[in-house]
N, C-alpha and C. Protein backbone atom coordinates (compact mmCIF):
# COMPACT_ATOMS: atom_id res chain seq x y z
N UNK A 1 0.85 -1.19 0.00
CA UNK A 1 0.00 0.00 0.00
C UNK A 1 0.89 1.24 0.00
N UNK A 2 0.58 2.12 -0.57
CA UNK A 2 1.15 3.78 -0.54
C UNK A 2 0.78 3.97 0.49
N UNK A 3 2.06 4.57 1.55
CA UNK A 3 2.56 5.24 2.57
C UNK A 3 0.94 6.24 2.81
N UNK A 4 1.34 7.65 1.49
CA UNK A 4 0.75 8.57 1.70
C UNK A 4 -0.79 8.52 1.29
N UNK A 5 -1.15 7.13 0.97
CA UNK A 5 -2.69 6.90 0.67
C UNK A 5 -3.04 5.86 2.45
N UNK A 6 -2.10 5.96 3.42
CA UNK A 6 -2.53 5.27 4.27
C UNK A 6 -3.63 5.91 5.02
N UNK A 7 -4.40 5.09 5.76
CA UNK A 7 -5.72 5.93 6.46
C UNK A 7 -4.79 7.07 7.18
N UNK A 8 -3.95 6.20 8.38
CA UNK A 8 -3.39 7.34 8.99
C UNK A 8 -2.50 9.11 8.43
N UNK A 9 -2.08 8.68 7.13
CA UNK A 9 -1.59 9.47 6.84
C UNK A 9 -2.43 10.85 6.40
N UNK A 10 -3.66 10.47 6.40
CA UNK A 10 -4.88 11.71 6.50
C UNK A 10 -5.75 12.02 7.09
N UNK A 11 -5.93 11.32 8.53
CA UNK A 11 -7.45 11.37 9.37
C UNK A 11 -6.54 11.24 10.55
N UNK A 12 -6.96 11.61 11.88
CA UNK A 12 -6.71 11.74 13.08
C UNK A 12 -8.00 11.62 13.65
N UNK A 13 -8.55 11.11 14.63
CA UNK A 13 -9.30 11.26 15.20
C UNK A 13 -8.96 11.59 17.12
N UNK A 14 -9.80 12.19 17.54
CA UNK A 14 -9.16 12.79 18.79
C UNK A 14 -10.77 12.29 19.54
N UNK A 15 -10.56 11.59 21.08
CA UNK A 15 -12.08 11.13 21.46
C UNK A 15 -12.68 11.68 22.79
N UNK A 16 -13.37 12.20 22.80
CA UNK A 16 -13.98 12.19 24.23
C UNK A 16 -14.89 11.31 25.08
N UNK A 17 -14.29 10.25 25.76
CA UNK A 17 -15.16 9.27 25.85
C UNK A 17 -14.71 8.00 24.42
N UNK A 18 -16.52 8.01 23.84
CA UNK A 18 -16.69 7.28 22.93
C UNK A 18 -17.25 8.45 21.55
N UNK A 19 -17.18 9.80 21.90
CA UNK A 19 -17.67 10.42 20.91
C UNK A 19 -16.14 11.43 20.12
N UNK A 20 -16.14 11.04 19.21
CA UNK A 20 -14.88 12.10 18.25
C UNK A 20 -15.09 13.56 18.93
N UNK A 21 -13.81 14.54 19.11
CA UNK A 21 -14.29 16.05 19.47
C UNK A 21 -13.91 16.26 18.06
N UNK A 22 -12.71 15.66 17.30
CA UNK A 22 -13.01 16.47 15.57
C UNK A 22 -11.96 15.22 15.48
N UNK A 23 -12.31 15.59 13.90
CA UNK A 23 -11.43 14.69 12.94
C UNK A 23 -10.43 14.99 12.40
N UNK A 24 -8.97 14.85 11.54
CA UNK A 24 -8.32 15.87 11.04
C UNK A 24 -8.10 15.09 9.45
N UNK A 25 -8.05 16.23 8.51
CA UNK A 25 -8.12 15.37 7.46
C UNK A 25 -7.49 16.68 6.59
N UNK A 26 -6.04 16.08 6.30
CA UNK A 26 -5.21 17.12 6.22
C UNK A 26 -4.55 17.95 7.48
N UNK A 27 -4.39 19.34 6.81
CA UNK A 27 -4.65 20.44 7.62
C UNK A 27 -5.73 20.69 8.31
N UNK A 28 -6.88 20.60 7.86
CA UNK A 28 -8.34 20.83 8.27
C UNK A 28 -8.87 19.78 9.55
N UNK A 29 -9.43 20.42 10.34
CA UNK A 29 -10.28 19.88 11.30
C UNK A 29 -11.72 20.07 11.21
N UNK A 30 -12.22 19.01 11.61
CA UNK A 30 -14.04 18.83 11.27
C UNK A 30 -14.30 18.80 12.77
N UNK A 31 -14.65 19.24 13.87
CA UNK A 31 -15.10 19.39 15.25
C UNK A 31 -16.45 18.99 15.15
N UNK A 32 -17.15 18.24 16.02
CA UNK A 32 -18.66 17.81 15.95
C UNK A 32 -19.01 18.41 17.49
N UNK A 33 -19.71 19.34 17.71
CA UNK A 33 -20.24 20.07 18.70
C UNK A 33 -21.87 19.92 19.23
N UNK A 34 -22.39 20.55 20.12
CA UNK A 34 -23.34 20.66 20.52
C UNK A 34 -23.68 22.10 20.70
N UNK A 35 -24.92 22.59 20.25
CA UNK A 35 -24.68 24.08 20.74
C UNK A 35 -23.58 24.53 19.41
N UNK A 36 -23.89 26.48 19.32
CA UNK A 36 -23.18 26.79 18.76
C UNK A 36 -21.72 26.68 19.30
N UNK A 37 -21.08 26.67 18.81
CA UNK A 37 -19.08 26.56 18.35
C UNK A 37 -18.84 27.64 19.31
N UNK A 38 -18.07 27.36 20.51
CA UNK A 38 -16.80 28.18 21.04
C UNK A 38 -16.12 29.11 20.26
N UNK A 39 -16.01 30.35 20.03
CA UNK A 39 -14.92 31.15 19.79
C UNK A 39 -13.52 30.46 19.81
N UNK A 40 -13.34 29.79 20.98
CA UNK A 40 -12.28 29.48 21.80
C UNK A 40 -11.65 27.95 21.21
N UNK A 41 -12.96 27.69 20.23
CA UNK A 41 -12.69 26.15 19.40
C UNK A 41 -11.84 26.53 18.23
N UNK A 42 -10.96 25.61 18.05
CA UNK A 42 -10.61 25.62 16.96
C UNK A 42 -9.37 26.63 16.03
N UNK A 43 -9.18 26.36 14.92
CA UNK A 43 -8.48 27.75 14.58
C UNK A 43 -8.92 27.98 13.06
N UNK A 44 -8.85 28.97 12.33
CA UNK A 44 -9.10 29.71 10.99
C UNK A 44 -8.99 28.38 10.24
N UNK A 45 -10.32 28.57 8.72
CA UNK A 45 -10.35 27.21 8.32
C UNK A 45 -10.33 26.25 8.70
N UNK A 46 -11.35 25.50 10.05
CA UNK A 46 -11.49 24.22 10.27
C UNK A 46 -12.99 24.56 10.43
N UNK A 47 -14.02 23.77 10.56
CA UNK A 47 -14.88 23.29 9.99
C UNK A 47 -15.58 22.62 11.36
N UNK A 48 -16.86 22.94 11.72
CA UNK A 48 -17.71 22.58 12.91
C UNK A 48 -19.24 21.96 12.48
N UNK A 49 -19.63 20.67 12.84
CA UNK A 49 -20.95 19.98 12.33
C UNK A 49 -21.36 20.22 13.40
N UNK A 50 -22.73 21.15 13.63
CA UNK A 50 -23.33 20.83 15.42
C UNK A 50 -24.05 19.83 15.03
N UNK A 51 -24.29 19.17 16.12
CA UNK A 51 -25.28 17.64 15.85
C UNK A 51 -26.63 18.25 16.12
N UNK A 52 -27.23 18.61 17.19
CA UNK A 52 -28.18 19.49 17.50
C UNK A 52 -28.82 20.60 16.61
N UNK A 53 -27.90 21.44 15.32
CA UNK A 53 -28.25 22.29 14.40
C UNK A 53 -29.79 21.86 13.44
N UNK A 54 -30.27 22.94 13.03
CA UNK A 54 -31.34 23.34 12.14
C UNK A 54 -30.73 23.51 10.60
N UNK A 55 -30.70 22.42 9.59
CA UNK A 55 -30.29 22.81 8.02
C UNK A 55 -31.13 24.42 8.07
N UNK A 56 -32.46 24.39 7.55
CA UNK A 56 -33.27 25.60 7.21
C UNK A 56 -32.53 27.08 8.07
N UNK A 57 -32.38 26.98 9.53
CA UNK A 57 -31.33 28.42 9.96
C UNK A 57 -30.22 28.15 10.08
N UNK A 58 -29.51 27.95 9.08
CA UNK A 58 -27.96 27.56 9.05
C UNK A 58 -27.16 27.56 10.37
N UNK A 59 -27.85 26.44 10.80
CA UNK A 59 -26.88 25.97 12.28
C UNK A 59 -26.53 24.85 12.20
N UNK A 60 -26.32 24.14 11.07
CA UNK A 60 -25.73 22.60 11.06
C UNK A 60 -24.12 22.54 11.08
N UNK A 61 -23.63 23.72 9.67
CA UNK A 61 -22.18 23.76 9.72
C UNK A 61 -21.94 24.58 9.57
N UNK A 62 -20.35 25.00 10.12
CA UNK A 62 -19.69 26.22 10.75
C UNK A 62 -18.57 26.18 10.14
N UNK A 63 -17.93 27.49 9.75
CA UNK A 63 -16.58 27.77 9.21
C UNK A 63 -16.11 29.09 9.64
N UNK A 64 -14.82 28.67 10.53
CA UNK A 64 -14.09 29.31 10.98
C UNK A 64 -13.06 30.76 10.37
N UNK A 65 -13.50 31.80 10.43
CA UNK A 65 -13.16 32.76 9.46
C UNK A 65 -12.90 34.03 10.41
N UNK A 66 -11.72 34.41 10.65
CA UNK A 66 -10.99 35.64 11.08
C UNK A 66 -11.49 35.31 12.59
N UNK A 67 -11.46 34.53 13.16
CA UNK A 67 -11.28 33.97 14.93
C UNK A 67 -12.70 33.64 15.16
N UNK A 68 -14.18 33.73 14.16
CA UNK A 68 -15.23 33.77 14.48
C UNK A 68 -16.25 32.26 13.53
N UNK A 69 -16.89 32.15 14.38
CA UNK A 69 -17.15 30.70 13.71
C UNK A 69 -18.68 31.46 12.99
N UNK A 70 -18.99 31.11 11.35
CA UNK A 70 -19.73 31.23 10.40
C UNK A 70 -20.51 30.49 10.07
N UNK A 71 -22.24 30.52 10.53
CA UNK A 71 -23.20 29.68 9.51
C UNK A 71 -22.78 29.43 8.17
N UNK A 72 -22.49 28.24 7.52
CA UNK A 72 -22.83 28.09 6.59
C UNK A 72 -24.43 28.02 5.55
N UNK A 73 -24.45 28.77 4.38
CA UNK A 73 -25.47 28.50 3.76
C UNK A 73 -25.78 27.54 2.61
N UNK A 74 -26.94 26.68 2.19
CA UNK A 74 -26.85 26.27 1.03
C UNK A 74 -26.26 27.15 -0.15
């Protein structure tokens, strides 16, 4: 198998318990939250799924942009 096609060589997972706090895939982190996103989470360009979020008022996913975490829209 290629080294750099190994699982590990692109996903990290980090756990609390039995639940992931984020994934890493690349550079990028995917954080799975409750409630809107911490300020205090994360850093520029990583990426927040709340589990709890509304698709229709863009509270499902979040992107991290100048220290402040961003509804995403369709």
């Amino acid at each position: 198998m290629n080294p750099n096609l190994a699982p590990e060589s692109y996903a990290q997972q980090e756990g609390i318990g039995e639940v992931p706090a984020f994934i890493r895939v690349g550079r990028i982190r995917v954080h799975f939250v409750l409630g809107v996103p911490s300020a205090a989470l994360g850093a520029n360009n990583d990426y927040a799924v709340r589990e709890d979020g509304a698709a229709g008022a863009n509270t499902c996913i979040y992107h991290k942009e100048g220290g402040a975490w961003v509804g995403l829209t369709a």
